[in-house]
Each structure stands twice: as structure tokens, then as C-alpha cells.
N, C-alpha and C. Protein backbone atom coordinates (compact mmCIF):
# COMPACT_ATOMS: atom_id res chain seq x y z
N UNK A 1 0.83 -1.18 0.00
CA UNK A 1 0.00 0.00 0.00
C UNK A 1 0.88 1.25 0.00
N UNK A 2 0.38 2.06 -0.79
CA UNK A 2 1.25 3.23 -0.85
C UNK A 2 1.03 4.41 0.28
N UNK A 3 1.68 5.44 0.87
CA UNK A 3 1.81 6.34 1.69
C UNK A 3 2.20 7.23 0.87
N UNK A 4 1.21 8.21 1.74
CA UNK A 4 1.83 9.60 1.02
C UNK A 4 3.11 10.21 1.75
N UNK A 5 3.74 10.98 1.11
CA UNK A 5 4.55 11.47 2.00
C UNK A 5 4.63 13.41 1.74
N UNK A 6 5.03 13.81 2.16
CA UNK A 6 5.10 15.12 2.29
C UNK A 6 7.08 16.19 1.43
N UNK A 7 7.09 16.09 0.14
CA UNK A 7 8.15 16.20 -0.41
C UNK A 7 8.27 17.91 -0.61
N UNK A 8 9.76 18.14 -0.43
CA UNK A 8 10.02 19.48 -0.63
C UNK A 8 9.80 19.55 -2.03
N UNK A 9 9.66 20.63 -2.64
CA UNK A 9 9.38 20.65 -4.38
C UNK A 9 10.79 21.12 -4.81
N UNK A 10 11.39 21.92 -3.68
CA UNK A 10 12.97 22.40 -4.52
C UNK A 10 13.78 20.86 -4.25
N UNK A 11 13.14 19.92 -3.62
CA UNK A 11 14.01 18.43 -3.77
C UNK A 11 13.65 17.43 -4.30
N UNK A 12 12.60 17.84 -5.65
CA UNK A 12 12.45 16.98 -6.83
C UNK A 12 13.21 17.90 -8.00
N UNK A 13 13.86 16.84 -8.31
CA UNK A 13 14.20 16.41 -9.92
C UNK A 13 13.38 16.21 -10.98
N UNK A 14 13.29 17.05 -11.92
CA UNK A 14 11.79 16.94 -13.29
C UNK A 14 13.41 16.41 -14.38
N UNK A 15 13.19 14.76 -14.94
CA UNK A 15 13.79 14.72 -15.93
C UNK A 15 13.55 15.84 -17.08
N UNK A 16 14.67 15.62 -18.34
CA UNK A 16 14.70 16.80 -18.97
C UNK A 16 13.56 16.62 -19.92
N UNK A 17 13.80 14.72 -20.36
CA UNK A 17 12.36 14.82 -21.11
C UNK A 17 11.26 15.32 -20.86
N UNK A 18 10.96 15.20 -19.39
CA UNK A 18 9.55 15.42 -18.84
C UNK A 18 9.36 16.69 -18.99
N UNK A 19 9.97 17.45 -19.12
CA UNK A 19 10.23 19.04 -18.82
C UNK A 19 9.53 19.40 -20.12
N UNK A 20 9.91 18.65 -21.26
CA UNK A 20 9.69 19.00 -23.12
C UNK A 20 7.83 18.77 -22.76
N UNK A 21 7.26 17.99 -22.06
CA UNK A 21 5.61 17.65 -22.17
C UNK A 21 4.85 18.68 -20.88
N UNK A 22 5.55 19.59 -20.86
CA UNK A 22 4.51 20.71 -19.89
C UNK A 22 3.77 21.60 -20.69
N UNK A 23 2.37 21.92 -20.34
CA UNK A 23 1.44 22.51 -21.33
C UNK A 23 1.31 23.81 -20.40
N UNK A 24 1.83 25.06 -20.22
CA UNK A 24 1.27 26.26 -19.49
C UNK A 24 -0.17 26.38 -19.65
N UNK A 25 -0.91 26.38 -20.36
CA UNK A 25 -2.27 26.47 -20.11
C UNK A 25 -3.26 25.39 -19.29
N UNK A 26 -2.49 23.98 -19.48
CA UNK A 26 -2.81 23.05 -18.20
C UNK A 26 -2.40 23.48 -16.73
N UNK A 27 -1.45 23.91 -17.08
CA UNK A 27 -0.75 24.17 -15.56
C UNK A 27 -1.90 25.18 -15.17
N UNK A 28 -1.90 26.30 -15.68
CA UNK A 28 -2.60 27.36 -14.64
C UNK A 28 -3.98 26.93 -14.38
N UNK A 29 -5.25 26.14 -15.79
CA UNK A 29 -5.95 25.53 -15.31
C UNK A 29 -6.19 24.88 -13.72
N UNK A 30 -5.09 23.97 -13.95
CA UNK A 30 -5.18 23.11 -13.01
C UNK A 30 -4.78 23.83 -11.47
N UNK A 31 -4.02 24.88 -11.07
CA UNK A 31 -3.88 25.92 -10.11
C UNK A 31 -5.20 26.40 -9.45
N UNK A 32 -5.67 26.62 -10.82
CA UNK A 32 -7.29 27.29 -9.87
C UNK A 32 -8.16 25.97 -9.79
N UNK A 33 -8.12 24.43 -10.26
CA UNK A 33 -8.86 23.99 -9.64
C UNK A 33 -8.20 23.25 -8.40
N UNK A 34 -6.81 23.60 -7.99
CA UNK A 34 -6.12 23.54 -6.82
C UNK A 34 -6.82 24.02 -5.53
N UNK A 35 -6.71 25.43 -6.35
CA UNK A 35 -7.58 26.44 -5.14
C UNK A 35 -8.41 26.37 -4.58
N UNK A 36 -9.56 25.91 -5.62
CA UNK A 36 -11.04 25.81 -5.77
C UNK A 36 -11.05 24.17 -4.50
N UNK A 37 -10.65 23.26 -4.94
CA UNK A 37 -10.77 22.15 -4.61
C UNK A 37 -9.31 21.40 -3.66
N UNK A 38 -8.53 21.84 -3.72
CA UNK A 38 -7.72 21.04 -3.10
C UNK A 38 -6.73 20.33 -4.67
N UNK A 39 -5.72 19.55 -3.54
CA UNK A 39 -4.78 19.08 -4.58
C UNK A 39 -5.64 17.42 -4.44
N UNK A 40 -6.31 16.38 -5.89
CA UNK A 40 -6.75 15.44 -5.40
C UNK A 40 -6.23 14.02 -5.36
N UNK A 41 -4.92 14.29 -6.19
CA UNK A 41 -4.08 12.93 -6.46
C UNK A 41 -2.39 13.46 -6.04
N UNK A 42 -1.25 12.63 -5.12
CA UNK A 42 -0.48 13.40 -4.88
C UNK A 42 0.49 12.63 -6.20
N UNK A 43 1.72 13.55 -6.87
CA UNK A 43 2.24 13.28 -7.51
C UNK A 43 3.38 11.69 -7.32
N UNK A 44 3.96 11.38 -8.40
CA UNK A 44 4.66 9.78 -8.00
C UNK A 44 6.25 10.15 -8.01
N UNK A 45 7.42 9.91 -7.09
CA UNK A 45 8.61 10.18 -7.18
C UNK A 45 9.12 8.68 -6.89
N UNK A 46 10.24 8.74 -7.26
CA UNK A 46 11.34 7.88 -6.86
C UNK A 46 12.57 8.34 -6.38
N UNK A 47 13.32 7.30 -5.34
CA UNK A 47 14.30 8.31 -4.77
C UNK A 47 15.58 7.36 -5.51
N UNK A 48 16.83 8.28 -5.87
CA UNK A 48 17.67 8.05 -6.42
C UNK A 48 19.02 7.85 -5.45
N UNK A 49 18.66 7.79 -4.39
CA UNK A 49 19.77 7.87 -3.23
C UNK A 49 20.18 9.13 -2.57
N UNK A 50 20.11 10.35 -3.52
CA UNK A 50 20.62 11.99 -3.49
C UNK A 50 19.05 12.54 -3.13
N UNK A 51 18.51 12.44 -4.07
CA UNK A 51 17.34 12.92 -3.95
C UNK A 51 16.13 12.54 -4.66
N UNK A 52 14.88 13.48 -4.99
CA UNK A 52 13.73 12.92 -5.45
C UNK A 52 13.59 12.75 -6.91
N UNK A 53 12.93 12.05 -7.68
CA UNK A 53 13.01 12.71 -9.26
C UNK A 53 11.59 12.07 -9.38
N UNK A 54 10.91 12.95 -10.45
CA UNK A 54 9.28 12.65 -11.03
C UNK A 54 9.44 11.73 -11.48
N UNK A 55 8.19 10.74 -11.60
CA UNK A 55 7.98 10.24 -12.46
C UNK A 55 6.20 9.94 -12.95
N UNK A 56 5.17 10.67 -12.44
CA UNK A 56 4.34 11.23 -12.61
C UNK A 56 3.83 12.35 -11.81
N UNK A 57 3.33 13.32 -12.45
CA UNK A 57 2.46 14.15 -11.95
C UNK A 57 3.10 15.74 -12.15
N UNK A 58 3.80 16.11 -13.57
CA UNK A 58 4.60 16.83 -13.91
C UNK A 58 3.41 18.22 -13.75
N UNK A 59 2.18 18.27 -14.13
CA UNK A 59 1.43 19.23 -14.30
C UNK A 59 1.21 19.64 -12.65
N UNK A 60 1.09 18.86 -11.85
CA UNK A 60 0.42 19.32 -10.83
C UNK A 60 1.98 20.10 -9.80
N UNK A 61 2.66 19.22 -10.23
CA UNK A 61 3.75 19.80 -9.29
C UNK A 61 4.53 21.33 -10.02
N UNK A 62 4.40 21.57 -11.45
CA UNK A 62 4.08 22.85 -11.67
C UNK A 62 3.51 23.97 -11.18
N UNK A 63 1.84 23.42 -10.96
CA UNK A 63 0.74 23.99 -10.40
C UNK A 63 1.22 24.58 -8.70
N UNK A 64 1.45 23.29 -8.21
CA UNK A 64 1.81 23.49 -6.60
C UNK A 64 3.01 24.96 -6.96
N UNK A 65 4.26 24.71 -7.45
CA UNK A 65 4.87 25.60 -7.96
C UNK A 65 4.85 27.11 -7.78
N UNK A 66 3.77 27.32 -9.03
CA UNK A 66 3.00 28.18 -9.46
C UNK A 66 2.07 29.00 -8.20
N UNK A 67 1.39 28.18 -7.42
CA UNK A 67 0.49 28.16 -6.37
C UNK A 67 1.81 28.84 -4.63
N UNK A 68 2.86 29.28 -4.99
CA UNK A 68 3.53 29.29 -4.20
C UNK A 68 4.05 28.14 -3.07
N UNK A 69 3.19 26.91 -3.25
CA UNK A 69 3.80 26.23 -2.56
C UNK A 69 5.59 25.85 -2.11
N UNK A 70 5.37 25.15 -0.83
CA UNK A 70 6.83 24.69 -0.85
C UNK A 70 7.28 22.69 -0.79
N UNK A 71 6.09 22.77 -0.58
CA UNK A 71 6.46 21.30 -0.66
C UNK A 71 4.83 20.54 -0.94
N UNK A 72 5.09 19.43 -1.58
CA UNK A 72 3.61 18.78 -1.98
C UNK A 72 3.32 17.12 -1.90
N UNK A 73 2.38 16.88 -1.65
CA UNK A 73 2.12 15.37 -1.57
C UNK A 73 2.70 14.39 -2.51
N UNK A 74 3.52 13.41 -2.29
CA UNK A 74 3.50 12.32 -2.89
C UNK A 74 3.50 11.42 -2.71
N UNK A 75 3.97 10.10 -3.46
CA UNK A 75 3.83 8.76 -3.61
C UNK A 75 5.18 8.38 -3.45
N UNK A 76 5.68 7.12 -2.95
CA UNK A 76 7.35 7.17 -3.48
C UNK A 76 7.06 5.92 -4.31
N UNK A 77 7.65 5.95 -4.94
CA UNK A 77 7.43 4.49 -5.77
C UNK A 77 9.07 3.51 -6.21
N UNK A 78 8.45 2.43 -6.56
CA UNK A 78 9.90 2.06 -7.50
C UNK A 78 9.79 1.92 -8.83
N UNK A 79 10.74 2.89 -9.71
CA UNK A 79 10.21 2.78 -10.94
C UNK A 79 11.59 3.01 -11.60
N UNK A 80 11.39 2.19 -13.13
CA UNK A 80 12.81 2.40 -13.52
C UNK A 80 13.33 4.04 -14.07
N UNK A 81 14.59 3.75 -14.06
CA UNK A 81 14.93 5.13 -14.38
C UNK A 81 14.64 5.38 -16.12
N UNK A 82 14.19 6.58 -16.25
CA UNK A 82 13.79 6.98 -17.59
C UNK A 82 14.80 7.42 -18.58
């Protein structure tokens, strides 16, 4: 079963690919239904030994971002490296 955990956002890693599939008009969308509603799925990381790196949930952790946050919900998972 997975746990959320509570991740700094300046201690995730966004691979570079992932970086090429960000849509700014999703992002801010998704900010105000942040606001409106809450954050409702927390993003998925894996830890690399150093630190965190995405491996889903590139829009929302933008959003959080964007939203001034400093740190945001996630998942830790095991997943291969991309």
C-alpha cells in the first residue's frame, strides 16, 4: 500500500524529457482547480539515493509551484529510471 509522504518541491528532480511535455495552459488551469478544490491525487517520485526525481504528476507539481507552494504530496514508488 502506498503512503503519502510530504516532499520538498525544490528536492524533486523533473527529468529533462519530462520538462519537453509541460502545457502552461494546463498548468494554470489546473492551479485554480487547486484552489477551488484542493490538490486530489499526490504526484509519484522515486528516490535516487541523493534525492527525489518525477515520475508522474509533472502538471500538478508545476501547479503546486505556481500556487507558491513549498512542498507537496506524494507517492514514493519504485520505478525504472527513464
Amino acid at each position: 500500500m502506498l503512503r503519502v509522504h510530504r516532499v520538498k518541491i525544490d528536492d524533486i528532480y523533473v527529468p529533462t524529457a519530462r520538462r519537453k511535455t509541460l502545457h502552461p495552459e494546463t498548468v494554470r488551469h489546473l492551479a485554480e482547480d487547486i484552489l477551488e478544490n484542493g490538490m486530489k491525487m499526490p504526484i509519484q517520485v522515486r528516490h535516487d539515493g541523493k534525492r527525489h526525481v518525477l515520475v508522474e504528476g509533472l502538471h500538478r507539481l508545476e501547479a503546486a509551484k505556481w500556487l507558491g507552494e513549498a512542498a507537496i504530496d506524494a507517492y514514493l514508488v519504485q520505478a525504472r529510471k527513464h
